[in-house]
PDB file of N, CA and C in Angstrom:
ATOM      1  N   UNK A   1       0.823  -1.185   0.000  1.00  0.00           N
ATOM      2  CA  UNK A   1       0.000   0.000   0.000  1.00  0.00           C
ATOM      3  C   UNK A   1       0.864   1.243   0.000  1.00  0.00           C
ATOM      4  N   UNK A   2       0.384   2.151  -1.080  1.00  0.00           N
ATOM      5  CA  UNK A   2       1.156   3.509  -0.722  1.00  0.00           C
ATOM      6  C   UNK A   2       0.621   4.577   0.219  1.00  0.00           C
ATOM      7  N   UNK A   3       1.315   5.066   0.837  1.00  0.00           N
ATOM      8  CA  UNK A   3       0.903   6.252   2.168  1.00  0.00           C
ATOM      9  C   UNK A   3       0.559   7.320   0.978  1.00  0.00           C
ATOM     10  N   UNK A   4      -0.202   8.252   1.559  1.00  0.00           N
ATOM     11  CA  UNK A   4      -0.051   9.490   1.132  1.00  0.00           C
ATOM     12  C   UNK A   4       1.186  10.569   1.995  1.00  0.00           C
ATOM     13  N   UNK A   5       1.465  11.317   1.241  1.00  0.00           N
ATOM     14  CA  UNK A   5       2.231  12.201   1.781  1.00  0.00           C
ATOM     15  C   UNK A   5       1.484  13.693   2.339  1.00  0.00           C
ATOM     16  N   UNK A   6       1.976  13.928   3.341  1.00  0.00           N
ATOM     17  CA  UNK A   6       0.682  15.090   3.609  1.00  0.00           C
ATOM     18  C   UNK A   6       1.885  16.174   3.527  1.00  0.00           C
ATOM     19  N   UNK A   7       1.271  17.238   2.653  1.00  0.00           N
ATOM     20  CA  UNK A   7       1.818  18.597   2.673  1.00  0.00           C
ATOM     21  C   UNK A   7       1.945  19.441   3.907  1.00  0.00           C
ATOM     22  N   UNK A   8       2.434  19.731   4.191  1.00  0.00           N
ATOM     23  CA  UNK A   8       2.657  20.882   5.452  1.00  0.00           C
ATOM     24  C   UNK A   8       1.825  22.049   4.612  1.00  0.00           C
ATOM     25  N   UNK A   9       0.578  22.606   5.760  1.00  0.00           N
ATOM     26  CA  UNK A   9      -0.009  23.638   5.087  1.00  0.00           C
ATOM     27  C   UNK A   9       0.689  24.934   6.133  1.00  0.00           C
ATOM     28  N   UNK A  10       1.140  25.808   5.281  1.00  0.00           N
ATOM     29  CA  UNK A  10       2.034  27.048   6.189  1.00  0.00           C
ATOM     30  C   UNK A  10       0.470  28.180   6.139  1.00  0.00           C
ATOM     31  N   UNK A  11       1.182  29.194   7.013  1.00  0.00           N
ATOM     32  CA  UNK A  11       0.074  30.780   7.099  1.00  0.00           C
ATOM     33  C   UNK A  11       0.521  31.710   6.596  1.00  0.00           C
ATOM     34  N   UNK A  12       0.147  32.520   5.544  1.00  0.00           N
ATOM     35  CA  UNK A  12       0.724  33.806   4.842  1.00  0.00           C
ATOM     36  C   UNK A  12       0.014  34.760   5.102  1.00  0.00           C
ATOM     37  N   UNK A  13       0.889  35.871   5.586  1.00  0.00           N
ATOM     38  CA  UNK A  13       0.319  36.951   5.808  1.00  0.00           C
ATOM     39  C   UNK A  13       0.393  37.697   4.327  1.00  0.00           C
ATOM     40  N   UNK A  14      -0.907  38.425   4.144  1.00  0.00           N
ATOM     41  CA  UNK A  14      -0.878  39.029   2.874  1.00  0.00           C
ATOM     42  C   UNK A  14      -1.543  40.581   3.163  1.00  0.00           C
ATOM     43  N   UNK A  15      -0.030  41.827   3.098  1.00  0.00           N
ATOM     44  CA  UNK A  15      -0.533  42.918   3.515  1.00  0.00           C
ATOM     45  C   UNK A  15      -1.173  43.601   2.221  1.00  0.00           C
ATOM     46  N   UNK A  16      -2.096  44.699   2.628  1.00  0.00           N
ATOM     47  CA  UNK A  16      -2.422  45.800   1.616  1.00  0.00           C
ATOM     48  C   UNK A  16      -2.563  47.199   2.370  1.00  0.00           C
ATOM     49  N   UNK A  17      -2.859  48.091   1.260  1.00  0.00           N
ATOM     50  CA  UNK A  17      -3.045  49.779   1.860  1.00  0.00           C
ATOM     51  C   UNK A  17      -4.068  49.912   1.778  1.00  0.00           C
ATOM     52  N   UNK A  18      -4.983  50.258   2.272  1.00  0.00           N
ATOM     53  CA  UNK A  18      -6.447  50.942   1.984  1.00  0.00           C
ATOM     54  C   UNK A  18      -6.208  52.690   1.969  1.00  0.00           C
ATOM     55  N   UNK A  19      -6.943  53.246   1.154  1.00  0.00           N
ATOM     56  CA  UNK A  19      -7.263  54.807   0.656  1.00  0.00           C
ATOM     57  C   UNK A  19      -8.709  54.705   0.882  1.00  0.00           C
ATOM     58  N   UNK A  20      -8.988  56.182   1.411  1.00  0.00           N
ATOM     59  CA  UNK A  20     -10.799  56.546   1.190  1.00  0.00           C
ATOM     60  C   UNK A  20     -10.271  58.014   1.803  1.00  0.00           C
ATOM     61  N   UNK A  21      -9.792  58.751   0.164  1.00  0.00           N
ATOM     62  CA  UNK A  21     -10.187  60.224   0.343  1.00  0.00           C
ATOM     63  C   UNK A  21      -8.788  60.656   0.908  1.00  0.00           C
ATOM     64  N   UNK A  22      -9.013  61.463   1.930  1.00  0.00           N
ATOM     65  CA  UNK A  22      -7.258  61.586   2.726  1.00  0.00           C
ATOM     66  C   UNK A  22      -7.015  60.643   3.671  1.00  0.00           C
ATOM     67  N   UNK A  23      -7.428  59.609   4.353  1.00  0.00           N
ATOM     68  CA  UNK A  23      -7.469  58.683   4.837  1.00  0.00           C
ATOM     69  C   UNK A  23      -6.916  57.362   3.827  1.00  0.00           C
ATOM     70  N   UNK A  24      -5.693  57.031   5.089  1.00  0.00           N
ATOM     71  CA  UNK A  24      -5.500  55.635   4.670  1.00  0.00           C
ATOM     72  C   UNK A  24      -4.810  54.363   5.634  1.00  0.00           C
ATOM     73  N   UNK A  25      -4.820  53.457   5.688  1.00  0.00           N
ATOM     74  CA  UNK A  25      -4.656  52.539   6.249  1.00  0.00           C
ATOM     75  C   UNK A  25      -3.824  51.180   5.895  1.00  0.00           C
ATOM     76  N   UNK A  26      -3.227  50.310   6.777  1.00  0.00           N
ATOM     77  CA  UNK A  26      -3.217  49.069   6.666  1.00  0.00           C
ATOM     78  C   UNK A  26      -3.924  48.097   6.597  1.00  0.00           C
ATOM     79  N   UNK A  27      -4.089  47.249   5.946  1.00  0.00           N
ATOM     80  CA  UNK A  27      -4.833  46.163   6.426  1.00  0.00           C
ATOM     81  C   UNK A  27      -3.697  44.607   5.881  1.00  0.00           C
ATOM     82  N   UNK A  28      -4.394  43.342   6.712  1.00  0.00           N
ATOM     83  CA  UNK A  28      -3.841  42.408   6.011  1.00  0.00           C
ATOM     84  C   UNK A  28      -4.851  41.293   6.491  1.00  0.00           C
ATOM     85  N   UNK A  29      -4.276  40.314   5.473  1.00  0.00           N
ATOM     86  CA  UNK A  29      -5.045  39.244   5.757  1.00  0.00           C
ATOM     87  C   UNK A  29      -4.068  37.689   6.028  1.00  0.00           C
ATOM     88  N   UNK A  30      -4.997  37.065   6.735  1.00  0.00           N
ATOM     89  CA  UNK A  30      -4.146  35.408   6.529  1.00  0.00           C
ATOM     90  C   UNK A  30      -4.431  34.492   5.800  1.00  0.00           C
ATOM     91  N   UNK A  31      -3.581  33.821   4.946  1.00  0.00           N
ATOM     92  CA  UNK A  31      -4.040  32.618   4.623  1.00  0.00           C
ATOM     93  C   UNK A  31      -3.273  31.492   4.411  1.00  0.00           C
ATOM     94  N   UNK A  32      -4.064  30.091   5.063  1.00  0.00           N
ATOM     95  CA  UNK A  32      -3.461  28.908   5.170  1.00  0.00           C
ATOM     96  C   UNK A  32      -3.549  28.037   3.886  1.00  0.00           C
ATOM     97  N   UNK A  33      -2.401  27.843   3.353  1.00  0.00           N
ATOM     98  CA  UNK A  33      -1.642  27.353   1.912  1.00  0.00           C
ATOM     99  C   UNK A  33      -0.989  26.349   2.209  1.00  0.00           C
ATOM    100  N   UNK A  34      -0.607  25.751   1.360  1.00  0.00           N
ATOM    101  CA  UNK A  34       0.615  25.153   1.136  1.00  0.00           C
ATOM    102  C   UNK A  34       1.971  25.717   0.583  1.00  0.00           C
ATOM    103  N   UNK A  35       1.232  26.490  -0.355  1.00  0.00           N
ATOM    104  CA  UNK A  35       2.734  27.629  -1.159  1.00  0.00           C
ATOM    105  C   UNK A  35       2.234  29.139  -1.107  1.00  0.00           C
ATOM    106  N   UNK A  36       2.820  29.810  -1.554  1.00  0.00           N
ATOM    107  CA  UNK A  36       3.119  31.444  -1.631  1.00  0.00           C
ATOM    108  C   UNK A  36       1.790  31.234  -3.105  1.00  0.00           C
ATOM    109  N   UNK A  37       2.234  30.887  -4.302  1.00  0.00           N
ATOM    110  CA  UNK A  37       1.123  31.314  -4.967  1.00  0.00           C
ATOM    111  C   UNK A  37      -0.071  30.543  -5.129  1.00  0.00           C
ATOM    112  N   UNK A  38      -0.446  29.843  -4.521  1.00  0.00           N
ATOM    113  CA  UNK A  38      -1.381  29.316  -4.131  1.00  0.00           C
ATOM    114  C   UNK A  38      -2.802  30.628  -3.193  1.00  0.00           C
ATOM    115  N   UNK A  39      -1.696  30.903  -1.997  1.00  0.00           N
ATOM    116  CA  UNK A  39      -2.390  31.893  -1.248  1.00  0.00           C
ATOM    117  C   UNK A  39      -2.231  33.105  -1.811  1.00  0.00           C
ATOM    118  N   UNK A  40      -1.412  33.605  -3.172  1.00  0.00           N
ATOM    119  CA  UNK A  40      -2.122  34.888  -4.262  1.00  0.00           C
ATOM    120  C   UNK A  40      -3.522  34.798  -5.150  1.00  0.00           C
ATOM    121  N   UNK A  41      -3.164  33.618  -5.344  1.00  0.00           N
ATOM    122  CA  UNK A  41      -4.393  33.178  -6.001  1.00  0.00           C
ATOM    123  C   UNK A  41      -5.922  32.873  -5.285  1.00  0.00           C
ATOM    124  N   UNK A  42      -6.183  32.700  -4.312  1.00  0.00           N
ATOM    125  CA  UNK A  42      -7.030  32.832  -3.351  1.00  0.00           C
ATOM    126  C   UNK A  42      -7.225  34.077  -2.745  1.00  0.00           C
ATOM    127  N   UNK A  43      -6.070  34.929  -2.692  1.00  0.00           N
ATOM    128  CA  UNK A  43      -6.277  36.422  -2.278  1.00  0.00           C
ATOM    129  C   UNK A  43      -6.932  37.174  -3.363  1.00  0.00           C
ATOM    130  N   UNK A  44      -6.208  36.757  -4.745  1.00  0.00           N
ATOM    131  CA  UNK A  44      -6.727  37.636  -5.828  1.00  0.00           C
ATOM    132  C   UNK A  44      -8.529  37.268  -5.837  1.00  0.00           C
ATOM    133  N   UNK A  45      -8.956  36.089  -5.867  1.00  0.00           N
ATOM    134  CA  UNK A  45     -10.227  35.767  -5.849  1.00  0.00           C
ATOM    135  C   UNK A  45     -11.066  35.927  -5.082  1.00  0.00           C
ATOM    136  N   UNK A  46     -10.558  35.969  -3.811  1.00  0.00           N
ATOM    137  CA  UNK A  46     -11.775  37.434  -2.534  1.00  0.00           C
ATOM    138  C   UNK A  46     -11.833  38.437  -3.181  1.00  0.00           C
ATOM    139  N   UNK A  47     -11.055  38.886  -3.794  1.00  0.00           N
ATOM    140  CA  UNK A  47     -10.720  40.458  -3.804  1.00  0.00           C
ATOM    141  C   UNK A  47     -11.179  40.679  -5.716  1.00  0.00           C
ATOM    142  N   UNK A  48     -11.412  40.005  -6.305  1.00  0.00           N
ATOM    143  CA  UNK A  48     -11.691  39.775  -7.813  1.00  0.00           C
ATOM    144  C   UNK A  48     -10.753  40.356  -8.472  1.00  0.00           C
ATOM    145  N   UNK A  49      -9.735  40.027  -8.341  1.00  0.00           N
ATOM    146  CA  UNK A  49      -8.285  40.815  -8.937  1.00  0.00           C
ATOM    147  C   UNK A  49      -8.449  39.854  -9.984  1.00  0.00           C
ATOM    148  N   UNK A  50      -7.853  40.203 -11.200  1.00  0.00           N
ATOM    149  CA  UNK A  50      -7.685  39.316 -12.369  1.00  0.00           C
ATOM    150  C   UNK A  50      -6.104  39.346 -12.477  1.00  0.00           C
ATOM    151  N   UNK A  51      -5.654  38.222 -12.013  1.00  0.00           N
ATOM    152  CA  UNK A  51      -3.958  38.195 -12.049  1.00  0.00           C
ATOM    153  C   UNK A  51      -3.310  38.286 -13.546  1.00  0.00           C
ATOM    154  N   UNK A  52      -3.984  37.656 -14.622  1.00  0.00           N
ATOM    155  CA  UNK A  52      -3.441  37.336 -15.732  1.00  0.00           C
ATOM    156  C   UNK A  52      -3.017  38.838 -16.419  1.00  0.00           C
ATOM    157  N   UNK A  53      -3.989  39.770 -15.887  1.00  0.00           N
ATOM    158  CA  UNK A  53      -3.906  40.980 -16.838  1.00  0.00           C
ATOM    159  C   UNK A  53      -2.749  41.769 -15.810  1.00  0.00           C
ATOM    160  N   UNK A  54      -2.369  41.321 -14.237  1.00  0.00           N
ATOM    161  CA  UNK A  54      -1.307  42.177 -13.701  1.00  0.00           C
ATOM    162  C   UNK A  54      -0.623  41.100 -13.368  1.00  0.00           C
ATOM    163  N   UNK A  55       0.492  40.456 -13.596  1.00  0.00           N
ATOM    164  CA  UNK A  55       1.681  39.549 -13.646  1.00  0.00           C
ATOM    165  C   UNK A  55       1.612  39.371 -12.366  1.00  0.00           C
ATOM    166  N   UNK A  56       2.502  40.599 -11.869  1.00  0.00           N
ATOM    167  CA  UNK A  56       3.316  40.671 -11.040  1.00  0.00           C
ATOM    168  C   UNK A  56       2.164  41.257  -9.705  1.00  0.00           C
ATOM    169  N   UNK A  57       2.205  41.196  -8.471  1.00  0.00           N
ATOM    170  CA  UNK A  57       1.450  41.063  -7.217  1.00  0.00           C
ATOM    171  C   UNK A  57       1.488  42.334  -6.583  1.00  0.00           C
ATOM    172  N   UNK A  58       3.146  42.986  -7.315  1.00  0.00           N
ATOM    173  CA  UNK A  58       3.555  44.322  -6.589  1.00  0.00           C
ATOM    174  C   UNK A  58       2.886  45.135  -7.767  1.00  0.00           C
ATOM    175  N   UNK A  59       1.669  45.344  -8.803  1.00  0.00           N
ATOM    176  CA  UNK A  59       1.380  45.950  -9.574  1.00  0.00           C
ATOM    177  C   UNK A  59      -0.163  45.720  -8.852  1.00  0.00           C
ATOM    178  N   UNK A  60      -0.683  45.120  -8.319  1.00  0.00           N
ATOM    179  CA  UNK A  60      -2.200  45.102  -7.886  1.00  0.00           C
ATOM    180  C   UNK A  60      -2.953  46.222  -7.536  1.00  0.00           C
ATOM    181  N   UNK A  61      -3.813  46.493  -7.918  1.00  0.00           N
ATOM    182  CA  UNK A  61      -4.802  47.261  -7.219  1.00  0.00           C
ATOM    183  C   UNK A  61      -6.273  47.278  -7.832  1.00  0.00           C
ATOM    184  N   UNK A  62      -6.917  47.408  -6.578  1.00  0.00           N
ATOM    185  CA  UNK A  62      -8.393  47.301  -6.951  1.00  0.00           C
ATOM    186  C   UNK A  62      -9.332  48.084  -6.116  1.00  0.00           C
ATOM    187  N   UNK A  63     -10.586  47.951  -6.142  1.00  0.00           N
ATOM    188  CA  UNK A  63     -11.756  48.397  -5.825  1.00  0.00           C
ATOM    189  C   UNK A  63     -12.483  48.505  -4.885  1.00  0.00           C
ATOM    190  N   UNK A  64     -12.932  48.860  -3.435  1.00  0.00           N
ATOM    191  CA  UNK A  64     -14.201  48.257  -2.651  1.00  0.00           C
ATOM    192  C   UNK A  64     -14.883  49.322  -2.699  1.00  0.00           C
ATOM    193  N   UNK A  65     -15.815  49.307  -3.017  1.00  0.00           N
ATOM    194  CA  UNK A  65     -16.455  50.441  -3.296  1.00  0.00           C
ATOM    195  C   UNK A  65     -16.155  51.703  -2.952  1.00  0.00           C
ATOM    196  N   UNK A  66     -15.977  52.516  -2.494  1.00  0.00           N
ATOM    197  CA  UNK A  66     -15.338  53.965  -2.207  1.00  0.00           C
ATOM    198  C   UNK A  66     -13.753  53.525  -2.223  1.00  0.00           C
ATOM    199  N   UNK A  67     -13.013  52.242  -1.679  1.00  0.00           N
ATOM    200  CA  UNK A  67     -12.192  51.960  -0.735  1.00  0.00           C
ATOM    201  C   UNK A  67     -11.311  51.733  -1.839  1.00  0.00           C
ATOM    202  N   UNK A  68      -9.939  52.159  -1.996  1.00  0.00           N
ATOM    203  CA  UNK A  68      -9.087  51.818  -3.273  1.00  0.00           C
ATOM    204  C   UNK A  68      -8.000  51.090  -2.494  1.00  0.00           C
ATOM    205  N   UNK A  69      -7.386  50.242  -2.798  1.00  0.00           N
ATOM    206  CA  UNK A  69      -6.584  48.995  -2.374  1.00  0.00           C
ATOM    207  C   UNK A  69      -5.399  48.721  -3.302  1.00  0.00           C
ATOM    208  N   UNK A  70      -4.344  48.616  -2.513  1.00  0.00           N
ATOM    209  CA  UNK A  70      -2.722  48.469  -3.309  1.00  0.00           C
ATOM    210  C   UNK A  70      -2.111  47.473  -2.237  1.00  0.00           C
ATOM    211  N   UNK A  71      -1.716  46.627  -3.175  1.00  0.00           N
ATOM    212  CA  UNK A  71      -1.035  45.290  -2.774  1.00  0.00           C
ATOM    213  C   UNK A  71       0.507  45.985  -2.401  1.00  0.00           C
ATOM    214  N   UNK A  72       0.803  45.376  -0.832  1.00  0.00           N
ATOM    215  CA  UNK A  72       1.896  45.715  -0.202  1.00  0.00           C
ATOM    216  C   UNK A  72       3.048  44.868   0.014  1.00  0.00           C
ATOM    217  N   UNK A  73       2.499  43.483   0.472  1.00  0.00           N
ATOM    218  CA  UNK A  73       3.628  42.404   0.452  1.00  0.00           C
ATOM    219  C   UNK A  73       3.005  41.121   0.995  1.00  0.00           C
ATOM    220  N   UNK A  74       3.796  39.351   0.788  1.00  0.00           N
ATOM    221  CA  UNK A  74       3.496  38.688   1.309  1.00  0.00           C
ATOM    222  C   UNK A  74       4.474  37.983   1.930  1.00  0.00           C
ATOM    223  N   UNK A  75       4.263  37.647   2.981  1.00  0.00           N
ATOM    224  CA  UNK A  75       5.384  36.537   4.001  1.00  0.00           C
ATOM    225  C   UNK A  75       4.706  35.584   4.299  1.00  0.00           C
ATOM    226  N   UNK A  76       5.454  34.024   4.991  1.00  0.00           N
ATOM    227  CA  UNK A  76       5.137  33.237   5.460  1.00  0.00           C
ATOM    228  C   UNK A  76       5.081  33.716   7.127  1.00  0.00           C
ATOM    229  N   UNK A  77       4.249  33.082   7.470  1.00  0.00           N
ATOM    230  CA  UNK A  77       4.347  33.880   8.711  1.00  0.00           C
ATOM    231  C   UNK A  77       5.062  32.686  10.003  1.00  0.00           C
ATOM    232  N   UNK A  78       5.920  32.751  10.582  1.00  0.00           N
ATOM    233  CA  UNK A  78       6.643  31.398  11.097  1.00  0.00           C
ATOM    234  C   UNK A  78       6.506  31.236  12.936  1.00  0.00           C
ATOM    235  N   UNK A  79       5.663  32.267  13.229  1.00  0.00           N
ATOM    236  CA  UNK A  79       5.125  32.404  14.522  1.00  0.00           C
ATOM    237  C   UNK A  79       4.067  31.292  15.097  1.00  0.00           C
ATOM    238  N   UNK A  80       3.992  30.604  15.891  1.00  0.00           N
ATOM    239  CA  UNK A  80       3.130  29.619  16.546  1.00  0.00           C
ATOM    240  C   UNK A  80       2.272  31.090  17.098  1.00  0.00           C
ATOM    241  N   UNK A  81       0.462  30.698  17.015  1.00  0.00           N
ATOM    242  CA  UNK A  81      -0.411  31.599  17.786  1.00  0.00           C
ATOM    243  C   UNK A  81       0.031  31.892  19.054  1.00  0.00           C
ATOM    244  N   UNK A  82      -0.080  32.945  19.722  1.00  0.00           N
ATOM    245  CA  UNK A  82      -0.137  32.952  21.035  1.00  0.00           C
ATOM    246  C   UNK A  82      -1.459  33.594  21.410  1.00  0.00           C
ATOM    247  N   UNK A  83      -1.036  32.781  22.762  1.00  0.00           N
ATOM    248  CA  UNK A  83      -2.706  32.499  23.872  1.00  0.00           C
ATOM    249  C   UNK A  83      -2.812  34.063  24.644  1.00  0.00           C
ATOM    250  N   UNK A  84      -4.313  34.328  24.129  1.00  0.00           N
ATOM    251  CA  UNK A  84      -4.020  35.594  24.910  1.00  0.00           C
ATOM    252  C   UNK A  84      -4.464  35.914  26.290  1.00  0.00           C
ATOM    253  N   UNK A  85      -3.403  36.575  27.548  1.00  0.00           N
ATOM    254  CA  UNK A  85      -3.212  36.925  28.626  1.00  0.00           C
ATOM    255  C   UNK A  85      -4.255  36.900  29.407  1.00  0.00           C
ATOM    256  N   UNK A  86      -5.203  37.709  28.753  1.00  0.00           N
ATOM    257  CA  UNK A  86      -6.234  37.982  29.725  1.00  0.00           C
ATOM    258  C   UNK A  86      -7.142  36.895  29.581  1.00  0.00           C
ATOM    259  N   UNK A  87      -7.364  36.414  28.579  1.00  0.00           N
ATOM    260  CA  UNK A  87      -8.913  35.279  29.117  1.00  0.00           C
ATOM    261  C   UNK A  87      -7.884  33.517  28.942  1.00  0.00           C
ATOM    262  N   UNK A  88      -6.597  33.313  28.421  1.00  0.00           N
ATOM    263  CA  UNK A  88      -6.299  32.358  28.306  1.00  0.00           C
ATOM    264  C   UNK A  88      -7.076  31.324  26.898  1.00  0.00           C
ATOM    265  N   UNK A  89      -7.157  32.045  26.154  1.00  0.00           N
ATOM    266  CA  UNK A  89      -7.340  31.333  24.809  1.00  0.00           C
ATOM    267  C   UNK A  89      -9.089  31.040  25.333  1.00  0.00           C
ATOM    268  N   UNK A  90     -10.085  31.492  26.487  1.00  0.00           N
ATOM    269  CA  UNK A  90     -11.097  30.671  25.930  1.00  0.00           C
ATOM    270  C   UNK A  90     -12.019  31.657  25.904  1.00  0.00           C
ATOM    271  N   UNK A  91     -11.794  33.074  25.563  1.00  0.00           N
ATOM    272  CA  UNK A  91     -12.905  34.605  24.943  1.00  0.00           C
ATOM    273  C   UNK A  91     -13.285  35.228  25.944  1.00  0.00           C
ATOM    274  N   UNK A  92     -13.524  34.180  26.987  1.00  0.00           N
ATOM    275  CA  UNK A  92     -14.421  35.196  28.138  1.00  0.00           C
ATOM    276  C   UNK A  92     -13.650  36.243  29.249  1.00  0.00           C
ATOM    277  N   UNK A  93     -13.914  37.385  29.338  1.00  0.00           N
ATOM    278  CA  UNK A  93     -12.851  38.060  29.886  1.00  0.00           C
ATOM    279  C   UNK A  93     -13.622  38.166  30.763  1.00  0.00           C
ATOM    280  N   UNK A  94     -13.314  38.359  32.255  1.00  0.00           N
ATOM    281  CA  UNK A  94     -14.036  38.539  33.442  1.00  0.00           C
ATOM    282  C   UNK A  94     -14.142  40.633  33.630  1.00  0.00           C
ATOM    283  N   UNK A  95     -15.298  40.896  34.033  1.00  0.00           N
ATOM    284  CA  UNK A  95     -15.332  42.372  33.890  1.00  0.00           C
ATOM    285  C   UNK A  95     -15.931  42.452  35.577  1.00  0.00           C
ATOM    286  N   UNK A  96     -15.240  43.729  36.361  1.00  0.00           N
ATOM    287  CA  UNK A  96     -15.268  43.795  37.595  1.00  0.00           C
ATOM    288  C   UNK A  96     -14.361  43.396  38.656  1.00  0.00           C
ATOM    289  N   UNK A  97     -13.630  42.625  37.956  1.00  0.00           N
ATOM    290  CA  UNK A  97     -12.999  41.745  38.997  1.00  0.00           C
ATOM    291  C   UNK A  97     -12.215  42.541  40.391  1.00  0.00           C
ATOM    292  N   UNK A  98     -12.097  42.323  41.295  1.00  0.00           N
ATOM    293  CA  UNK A  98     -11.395  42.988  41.879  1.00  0.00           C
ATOM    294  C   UNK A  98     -11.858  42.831  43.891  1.00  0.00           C
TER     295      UNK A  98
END
């Protein structure tokens, strides 16, 4: 019998700029891949980017309605989550305490 081989699926952070007017911002998103263009190609398709007509990733930009968007960069991201302080990974934060 042959095994399958299981891919290691990695997390890419995928930044952009947001514009609206004189206002502008960061934003980014994550996504769990196996490769780098794998998770462009899934970014471009939230976002309805048509890759074929812009090659290259550092040429992107698009649309949200008022909201104009320019592709900034992508990394693997090599950080294990961390648990956060105050509630210990399970949401509920205690209010009053004391």
């Amino acid at each position: 019998m042959a095994s399958k081989l299981r891919t290691k699926v990695k997390v890419f952070q995928i930044a952009y700029k947001t514009f609206y007017h004189e206002m502008s911002d960061w934003s980014s998103e994550y996504i769990k891949t196996t490769n780098r263009k794998d998770a462009l190609r899934i970014f471009a398709s939230r976002h309805n980017i048509k890759p074929s007509r812009n090659k290259s990733p550092q040429n992107w930009r698009w649309w949200n309605g008022e909201w104009y968007m320019s592709f900034r960069f992508i990394r693997e991201i090599k950080q294990k989550p961390q648990v956060c302080p105050c509630c210990k990974g399970t949401g509920a934060i205690l209010v009053g305490e004391g």
